[in-house]
Protein backbone atom coordinates (compact mmCIF):
# COMPACT_ATOMS: atom_id res chain seq x y z
CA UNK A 1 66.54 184.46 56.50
CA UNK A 2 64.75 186.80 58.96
CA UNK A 3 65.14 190.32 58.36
CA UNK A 4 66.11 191.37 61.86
CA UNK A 5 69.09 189.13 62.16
CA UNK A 6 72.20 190.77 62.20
CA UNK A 7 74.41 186.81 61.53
CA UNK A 8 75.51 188.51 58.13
CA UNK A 9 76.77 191.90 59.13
CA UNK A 10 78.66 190.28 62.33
CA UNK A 11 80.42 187.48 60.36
CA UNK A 12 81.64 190.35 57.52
CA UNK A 13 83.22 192.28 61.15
CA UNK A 14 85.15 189.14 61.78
CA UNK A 15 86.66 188.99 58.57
CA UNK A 16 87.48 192.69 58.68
CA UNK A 17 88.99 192.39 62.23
CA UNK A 18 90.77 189.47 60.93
CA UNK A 19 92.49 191.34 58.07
CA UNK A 20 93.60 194.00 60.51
CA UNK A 21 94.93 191.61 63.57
CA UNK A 22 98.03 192.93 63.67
CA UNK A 23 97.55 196.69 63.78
CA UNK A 24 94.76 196.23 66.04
CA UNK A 25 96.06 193.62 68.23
CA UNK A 26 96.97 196.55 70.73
CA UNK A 27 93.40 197.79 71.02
CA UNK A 28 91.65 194.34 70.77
CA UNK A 29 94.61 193.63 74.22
CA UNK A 30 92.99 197.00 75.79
CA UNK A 31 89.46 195.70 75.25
CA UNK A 32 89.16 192.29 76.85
CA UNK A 33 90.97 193.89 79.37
CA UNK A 34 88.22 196.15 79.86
CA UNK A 35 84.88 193.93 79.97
CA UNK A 36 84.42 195.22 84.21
CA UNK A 37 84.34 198.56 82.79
CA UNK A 38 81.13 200.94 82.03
CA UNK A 39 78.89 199.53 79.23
CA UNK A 40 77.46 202.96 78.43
CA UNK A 41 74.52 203.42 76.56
CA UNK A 42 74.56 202.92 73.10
CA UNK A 43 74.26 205.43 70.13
CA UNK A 44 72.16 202.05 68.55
CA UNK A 45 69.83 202.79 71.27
CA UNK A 46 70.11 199.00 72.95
CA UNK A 47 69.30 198.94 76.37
CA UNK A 48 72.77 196.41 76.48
CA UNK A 49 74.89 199.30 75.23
CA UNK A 50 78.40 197.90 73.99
CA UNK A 51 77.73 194.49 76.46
CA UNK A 52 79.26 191.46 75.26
CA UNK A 53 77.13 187.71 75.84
CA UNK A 54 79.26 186.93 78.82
CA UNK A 55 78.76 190.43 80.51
CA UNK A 56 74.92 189.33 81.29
CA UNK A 57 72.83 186.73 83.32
CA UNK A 58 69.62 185.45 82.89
CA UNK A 59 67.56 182.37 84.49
CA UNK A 60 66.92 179.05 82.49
CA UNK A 61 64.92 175.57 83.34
CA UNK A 62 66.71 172.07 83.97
CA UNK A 63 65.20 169.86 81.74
CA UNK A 64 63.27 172.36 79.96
CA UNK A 65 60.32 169.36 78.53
CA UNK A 66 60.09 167.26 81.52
CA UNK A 67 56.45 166.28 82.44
CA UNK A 68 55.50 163.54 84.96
CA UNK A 69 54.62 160.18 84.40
CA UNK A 70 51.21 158.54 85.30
CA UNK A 71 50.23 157.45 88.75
CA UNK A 72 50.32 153.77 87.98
CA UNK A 73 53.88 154.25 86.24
CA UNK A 74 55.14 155.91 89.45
CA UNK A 75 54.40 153.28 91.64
CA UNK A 76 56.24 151.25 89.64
CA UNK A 77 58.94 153.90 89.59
CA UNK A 78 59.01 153.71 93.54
CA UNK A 79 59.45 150.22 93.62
CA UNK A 80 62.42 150.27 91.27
CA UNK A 81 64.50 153.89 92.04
CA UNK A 82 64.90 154.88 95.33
CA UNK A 83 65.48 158.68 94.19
CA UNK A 84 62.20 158.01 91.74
CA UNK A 85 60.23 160.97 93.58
CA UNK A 86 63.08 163.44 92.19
CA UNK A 87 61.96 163.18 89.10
CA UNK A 88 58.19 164.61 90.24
CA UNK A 89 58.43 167.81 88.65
CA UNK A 90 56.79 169.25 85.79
CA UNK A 91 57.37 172.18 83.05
CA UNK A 92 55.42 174.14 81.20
CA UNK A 93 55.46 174.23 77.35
CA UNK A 94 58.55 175.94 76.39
CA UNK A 95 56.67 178.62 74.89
CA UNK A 96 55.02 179.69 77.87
CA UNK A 97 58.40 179.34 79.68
CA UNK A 98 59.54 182.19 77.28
CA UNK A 99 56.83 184.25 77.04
CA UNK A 100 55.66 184.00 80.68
CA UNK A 101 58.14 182.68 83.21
CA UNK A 102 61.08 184.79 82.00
CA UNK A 103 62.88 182.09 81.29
CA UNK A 104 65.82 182.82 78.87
CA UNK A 105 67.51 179.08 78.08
CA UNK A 106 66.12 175.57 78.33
CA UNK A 107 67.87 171.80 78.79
CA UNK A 108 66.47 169.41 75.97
CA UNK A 109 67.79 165.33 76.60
CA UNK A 110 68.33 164.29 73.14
CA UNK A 111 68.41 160.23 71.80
CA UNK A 112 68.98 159.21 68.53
CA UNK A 113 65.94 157.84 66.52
CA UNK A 114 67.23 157.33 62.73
CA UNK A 115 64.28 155.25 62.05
CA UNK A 116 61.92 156.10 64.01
CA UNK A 117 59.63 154.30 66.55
CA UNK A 118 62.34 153.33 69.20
CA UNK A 119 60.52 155.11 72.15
CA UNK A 120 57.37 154.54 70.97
CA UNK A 121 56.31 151.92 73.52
CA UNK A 122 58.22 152.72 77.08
CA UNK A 123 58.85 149.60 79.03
CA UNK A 124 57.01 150.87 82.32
CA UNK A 125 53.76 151.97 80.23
CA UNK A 126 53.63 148.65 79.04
CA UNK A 127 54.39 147.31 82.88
CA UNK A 128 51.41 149.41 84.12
CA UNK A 129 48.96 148.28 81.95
CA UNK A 130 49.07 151.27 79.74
CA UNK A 131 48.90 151.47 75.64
CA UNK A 132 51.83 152.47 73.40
CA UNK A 133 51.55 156.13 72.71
CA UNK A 134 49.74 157.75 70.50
CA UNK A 135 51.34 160.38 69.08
CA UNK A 136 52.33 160.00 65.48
CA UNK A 137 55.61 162.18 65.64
CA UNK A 138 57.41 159.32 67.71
CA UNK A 139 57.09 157.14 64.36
CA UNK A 140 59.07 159.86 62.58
CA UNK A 141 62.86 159.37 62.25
CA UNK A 142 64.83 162.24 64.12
CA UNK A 143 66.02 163.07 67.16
CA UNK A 144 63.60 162.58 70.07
CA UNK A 145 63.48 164.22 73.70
CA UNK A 146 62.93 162.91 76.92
CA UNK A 147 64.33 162.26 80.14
CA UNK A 148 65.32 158.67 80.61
CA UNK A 149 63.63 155.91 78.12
CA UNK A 150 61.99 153.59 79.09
CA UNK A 151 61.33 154.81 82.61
CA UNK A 152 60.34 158.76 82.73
CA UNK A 153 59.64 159.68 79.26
CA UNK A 154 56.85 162.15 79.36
CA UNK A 155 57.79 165.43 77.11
CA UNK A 156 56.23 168.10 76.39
CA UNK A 157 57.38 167.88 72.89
CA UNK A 158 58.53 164.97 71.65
CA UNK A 159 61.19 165.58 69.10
CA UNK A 160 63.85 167.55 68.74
CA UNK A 161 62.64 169.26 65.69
CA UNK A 162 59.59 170.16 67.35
CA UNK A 163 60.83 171.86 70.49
CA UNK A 164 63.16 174.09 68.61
CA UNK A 165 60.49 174.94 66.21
CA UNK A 166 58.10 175.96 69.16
CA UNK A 167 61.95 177.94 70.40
CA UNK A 168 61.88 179.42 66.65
CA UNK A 169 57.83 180.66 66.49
CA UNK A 170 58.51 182.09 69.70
CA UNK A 171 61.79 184.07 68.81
CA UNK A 172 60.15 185.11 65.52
CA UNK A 173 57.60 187.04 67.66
CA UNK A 174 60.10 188.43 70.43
CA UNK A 175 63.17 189.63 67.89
CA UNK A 176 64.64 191.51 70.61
CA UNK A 177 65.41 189.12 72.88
CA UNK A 178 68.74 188.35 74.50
CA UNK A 179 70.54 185.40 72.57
CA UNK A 180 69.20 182.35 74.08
CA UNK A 181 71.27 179.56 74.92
CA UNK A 182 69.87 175.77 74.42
CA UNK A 183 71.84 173.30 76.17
CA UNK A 184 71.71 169.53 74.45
CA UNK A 185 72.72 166.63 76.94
CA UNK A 186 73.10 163.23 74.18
CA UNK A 187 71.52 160.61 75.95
CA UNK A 188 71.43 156.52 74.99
CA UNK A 189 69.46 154.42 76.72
CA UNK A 190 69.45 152.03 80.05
CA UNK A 191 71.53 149.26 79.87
CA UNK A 192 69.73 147.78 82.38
CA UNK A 193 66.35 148.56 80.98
CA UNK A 194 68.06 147.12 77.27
CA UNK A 195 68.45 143.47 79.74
CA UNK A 196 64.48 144.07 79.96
CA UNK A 197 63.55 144.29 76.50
CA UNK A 198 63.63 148.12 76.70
CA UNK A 199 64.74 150.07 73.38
CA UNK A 200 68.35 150.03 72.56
CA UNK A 201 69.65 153.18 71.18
CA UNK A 202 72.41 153.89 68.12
CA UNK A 203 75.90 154.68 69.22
CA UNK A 204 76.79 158.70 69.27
CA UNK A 205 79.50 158.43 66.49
CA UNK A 206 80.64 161.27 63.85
CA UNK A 207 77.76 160.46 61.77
CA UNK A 208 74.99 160.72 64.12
CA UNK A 209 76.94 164.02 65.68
CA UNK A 210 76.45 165.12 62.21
CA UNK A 211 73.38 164.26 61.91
CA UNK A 212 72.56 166.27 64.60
CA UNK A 213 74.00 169.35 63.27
CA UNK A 214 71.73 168.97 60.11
CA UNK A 215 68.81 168.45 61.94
CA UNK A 216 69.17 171.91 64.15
CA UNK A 217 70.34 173.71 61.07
CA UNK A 218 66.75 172.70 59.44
CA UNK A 219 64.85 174.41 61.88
CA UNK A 220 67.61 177.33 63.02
CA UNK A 221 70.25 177.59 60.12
CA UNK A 222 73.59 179.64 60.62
CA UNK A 223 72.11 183.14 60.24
CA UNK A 224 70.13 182.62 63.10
CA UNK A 225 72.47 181.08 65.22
CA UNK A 226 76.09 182.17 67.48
CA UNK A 227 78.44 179.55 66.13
CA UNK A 228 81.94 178.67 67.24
CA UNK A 229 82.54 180.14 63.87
CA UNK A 230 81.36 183.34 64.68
CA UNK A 231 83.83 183.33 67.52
CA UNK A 232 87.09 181.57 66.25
CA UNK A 233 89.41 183.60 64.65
CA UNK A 234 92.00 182.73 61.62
CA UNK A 235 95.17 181.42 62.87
CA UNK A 236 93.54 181.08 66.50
CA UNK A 237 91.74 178.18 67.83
CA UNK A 238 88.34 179.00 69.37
CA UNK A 239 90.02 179.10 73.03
CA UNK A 240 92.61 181.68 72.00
CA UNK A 241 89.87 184.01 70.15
CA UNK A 242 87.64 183.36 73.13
CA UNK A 243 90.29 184.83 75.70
CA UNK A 244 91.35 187.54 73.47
CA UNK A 245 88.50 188.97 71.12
CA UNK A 246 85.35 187.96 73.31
CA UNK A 247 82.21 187.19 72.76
CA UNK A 248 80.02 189.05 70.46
CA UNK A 249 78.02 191.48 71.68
CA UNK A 250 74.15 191.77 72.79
CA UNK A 251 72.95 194.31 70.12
CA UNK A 252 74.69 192.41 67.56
CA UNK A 253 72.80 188.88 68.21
CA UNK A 254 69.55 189.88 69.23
CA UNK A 255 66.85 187.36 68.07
CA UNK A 256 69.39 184.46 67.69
CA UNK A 257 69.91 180.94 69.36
CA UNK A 258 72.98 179.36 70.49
CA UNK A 259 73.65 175.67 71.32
CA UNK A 260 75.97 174.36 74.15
CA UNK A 261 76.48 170.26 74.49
CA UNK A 262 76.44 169.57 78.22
CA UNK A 263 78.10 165.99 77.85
CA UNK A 264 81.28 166.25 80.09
CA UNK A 265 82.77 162.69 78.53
CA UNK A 266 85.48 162.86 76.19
CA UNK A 267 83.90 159.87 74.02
CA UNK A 268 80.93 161.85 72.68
CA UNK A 269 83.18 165.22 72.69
CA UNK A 270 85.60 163.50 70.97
CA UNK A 271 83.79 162.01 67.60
CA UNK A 272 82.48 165.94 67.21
CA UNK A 273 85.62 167.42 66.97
CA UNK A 274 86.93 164.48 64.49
CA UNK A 275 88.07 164.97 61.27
CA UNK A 276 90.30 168.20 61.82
CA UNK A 277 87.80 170.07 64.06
CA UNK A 278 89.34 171.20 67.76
CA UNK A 279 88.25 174.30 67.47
CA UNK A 280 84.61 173.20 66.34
CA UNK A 281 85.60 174.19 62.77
CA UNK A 282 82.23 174.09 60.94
CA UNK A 283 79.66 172.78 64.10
CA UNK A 284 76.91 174.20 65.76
CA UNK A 285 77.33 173.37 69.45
CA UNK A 286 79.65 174.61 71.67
CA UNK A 287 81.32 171.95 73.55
CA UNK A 288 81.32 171.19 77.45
CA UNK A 289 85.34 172.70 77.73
CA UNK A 290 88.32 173.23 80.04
CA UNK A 291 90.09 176.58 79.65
CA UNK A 292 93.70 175.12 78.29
CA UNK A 293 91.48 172.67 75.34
CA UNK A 294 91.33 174.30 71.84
CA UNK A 295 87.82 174.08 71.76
CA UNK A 296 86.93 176.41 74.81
CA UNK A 297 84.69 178.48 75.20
CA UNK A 298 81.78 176.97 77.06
CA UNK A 299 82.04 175.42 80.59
CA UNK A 300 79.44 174.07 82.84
CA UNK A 301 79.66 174.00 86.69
CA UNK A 302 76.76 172.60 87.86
CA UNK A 303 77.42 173.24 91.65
CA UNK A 304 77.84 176.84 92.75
CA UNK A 305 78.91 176.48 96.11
CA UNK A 306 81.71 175.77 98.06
CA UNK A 307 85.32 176.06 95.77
CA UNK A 308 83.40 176.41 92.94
CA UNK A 309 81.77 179.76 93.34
CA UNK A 310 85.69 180.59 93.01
CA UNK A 311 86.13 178.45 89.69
CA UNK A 312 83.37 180.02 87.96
CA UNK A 313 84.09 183.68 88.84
CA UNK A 314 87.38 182.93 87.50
CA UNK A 315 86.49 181.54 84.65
CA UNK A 316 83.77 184.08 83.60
CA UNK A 317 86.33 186.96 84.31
CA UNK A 318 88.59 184.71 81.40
CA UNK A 319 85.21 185.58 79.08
CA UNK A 320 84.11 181.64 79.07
CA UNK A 321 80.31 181.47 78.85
CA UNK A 322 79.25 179.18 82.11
CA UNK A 323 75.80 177.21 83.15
CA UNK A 324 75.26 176.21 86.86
CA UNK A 325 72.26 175.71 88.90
CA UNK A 326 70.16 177.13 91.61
CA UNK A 327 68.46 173.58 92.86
CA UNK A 328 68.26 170.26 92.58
CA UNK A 329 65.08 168.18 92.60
CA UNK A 330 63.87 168.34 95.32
CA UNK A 331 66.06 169.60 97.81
CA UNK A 332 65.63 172.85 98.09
CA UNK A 333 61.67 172.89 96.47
CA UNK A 334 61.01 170.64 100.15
CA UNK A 335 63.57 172.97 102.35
CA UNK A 336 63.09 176.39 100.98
CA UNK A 337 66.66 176.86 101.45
CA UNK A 338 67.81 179.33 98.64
CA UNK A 339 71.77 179.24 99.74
CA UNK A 340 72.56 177.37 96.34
CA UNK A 341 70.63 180.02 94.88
CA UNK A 342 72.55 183.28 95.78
CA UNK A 343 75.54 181.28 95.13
CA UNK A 344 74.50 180.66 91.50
CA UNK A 345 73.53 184.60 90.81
CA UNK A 346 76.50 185.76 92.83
CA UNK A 347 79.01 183.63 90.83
CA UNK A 348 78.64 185.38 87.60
CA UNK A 349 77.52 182.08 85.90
CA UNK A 350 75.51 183.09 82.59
CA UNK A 351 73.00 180.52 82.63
CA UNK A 352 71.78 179.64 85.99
CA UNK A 353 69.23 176.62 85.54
CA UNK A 354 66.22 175.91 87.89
CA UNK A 355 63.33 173.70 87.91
CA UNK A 356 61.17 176.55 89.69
CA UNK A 357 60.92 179.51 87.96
CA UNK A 358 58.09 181.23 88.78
CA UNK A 359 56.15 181.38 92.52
CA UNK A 360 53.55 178.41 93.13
CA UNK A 361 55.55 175.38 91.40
CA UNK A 362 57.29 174.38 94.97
CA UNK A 363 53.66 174.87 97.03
CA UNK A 364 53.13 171.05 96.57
CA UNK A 365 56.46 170.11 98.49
CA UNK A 366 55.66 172.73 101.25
CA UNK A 367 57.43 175.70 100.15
CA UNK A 368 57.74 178.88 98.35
CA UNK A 369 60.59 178.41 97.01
CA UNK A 370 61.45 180.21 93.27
CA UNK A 371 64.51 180.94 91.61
CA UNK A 372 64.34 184.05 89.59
CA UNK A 373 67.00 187.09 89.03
CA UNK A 374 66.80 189.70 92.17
CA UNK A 375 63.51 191.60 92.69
CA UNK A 376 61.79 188.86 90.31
CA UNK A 377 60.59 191.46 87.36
CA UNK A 378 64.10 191.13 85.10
CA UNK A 379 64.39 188.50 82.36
CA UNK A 380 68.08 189.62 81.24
CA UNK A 381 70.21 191.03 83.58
CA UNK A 382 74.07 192.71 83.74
CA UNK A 383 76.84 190.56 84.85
CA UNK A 384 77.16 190.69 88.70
CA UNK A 385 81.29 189.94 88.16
CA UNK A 386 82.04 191.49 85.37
CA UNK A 387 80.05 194.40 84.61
CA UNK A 388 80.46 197.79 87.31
CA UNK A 389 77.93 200.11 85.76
CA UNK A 390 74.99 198.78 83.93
CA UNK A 391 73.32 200.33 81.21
CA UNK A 392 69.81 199.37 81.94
CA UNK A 393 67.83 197.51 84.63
CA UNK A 394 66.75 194.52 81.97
CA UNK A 395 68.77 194.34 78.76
CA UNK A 396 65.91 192.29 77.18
CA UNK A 397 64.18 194.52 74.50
């Protein structure tokens, strides 16, 4: 367990709050009601002061591992997707994300690999020509990322293990940072690419969802993580706690991870919360909600604009955690147009996801554009709808 983590004194709190619901209820009532208030400095010293998760904002990348494919495989691509030249954008590692684009969450596409091999030999490499790949962790069994197998594949780290472990090495040197949230979208492959003799993933059942669980828990266990059992209170499903207690705060879960599943489909949702868990009794990712649902606390809005600059406001006022975007490849990287942008940062949306965080990555389709936080210098900043009076410029220590 790392020294710095405060999981252990936060999860004792709960139970103590718990004990005293009832003579506290009153307060607890006079607190969420007061999240738009002052933060204040704290006596701790944090630069968050008494903030809560959902009282700050911070930029993260759309498929945080994505890499290009070959030349070869994209003429191929172009002859096969008409939309194929979205998908020509590139990140860098996910350390340097962290530790030099201010980024503060990532996207990782996860398929099921129990045995190990499946992606080992993509369908278009082997259509242009090209070798299977070389690298030996694809043999493994575990969880692998990528974007779409088969087609556009190229990571820059191939399993899921290993791109949480490069999250992990780079927590372990920044302690102080902001709780970072890693959203998992649970992918299966292409039935059309299956037809083709492409790979042919395992169904997302129970036992592959807990699977999953173990295999994040290996690299990140629950010390080092904001759980839905952190949140939930007894006698109160995760929804209920959410809307009355909150989330917990900054200067308690400094140097930790959390994990939201971006699947919106009830089928995948569905065989996680089996087995007596609604309110995510026991799991480590936060589900993909709707404010009424037992398990809400997490809800993703993926378009800021229009109506749903409304919805999200809304819903971050109710103290939901929310992840939208600023672009979409390639729209606004070719246009410049940065409308979607201020919509994202002005809606109060947590985790605002971009594929072009830092200056120079949209030069190539004409452009400047860049979506960062206001003046570009802030990694973590106070909630533009809930917070009046921040305690500090960047909360990140």
């Amino acid at each position: 367990m790392r020294t710095n983590s405060p999981k252990r004194p936060l999860r004792s709190r709960v139970r103590r709050w718990a004990a005293a619901a009832t003579a506290l209820g009153a307060v607890a009532g006079l607190l969420s009601a007061a999240q738009a208030q002052a933060a204040g400095p704290s006596r701790h010293g944090d630069p968050a002061g008494r903030l809560k998760l959902t009282q700050v904002q911070a930029m993260a990348t759309h498929n945080s591992y994505h890499r290009e494919v070959s030349f070869p495989e994209q003429q191929l691509m172009s002859q096969h997707d008409p939309n194929w030249q979205s998908l020509l954008y590139s990140h860098a590692s996910l350390p340097v994300q962290f530790e030099r684009q201010r980024v503060r969450g990532i996207e990782l596409d996860v398929f099921p690999d129990p045995e190990g091999g499946l992606y080992a030999d993509p369908l278009i490499r082997k259509r242009a020509g090209l070798p299977p790949l070389a690298d030996p962790e694809l043999k493994k069994p575990g969880f692998k990322v990528l974007h779409w197998a088969d087609f556009d594949y190229r990571t820059s780290c191939v399993t899921l293990k290993g791109c949480l472990t490069q999250v992990k090495e780079w927590s372990e040197r920044q302690p102080g940072h902001v709780a970072a949230p890693i959203l998992l979208e649970l992918k299966s492959t292409d039935p059309r690419l299956e037809e083709q003799g492409g790979a042919r993933s395992p169904k997302w059942d129970t036992a592959m969802l807990d699977a999953l669980d173990r295999e994040i828990r290996s690299v990140f266990p629950d010390d080092e993580t904001v759980t839905p059992d952190d949140i939930r209170r007894p006698g109160k499903t995760l929804g209920q706690s959410v809307r009355k207690y909150g989330w917990p705060r900054v200067r308690d879960t400094r140097g930790q991870v959390m994990f939201f599943m971006d699947n919106d489909g009830r089928e995948i949702q569905d065989a996680y919360r089996a087995g007596g868990r609604e309110s995510l009794q026991g799991r480590v990712l936060f589900t993909d909600s709707e404010p009424w649902r037992a398990d809400a606390a997490f809800m993703k809005v993926n378009d800021p604009t229009g109506a749903n600059a409304y919805r999200i406001r809304k819903l971050v006022r109710q103290g939901f955690y929310v992840r939208t975007r600023s672009d979409v490849p390639l729209v606004q990287a070719t246009s410049g147009d940065t409308s979607m942008q201020r919509d994202a940062l002005r809606s109060g949306a947590q985790m605002v996801s971009t594929d072009f965080p830092v200056p120079g990555l949209a030069a190539r389709y004409g452009s400047d554009y860049v979506a960062e936080l206001p003046g570009g210098a802030t990694t973590v900043r106070c909630n533009p709808v809930t917070v009046r009076r921040c305690p500090a410029p960047d909360l990140e220590r």
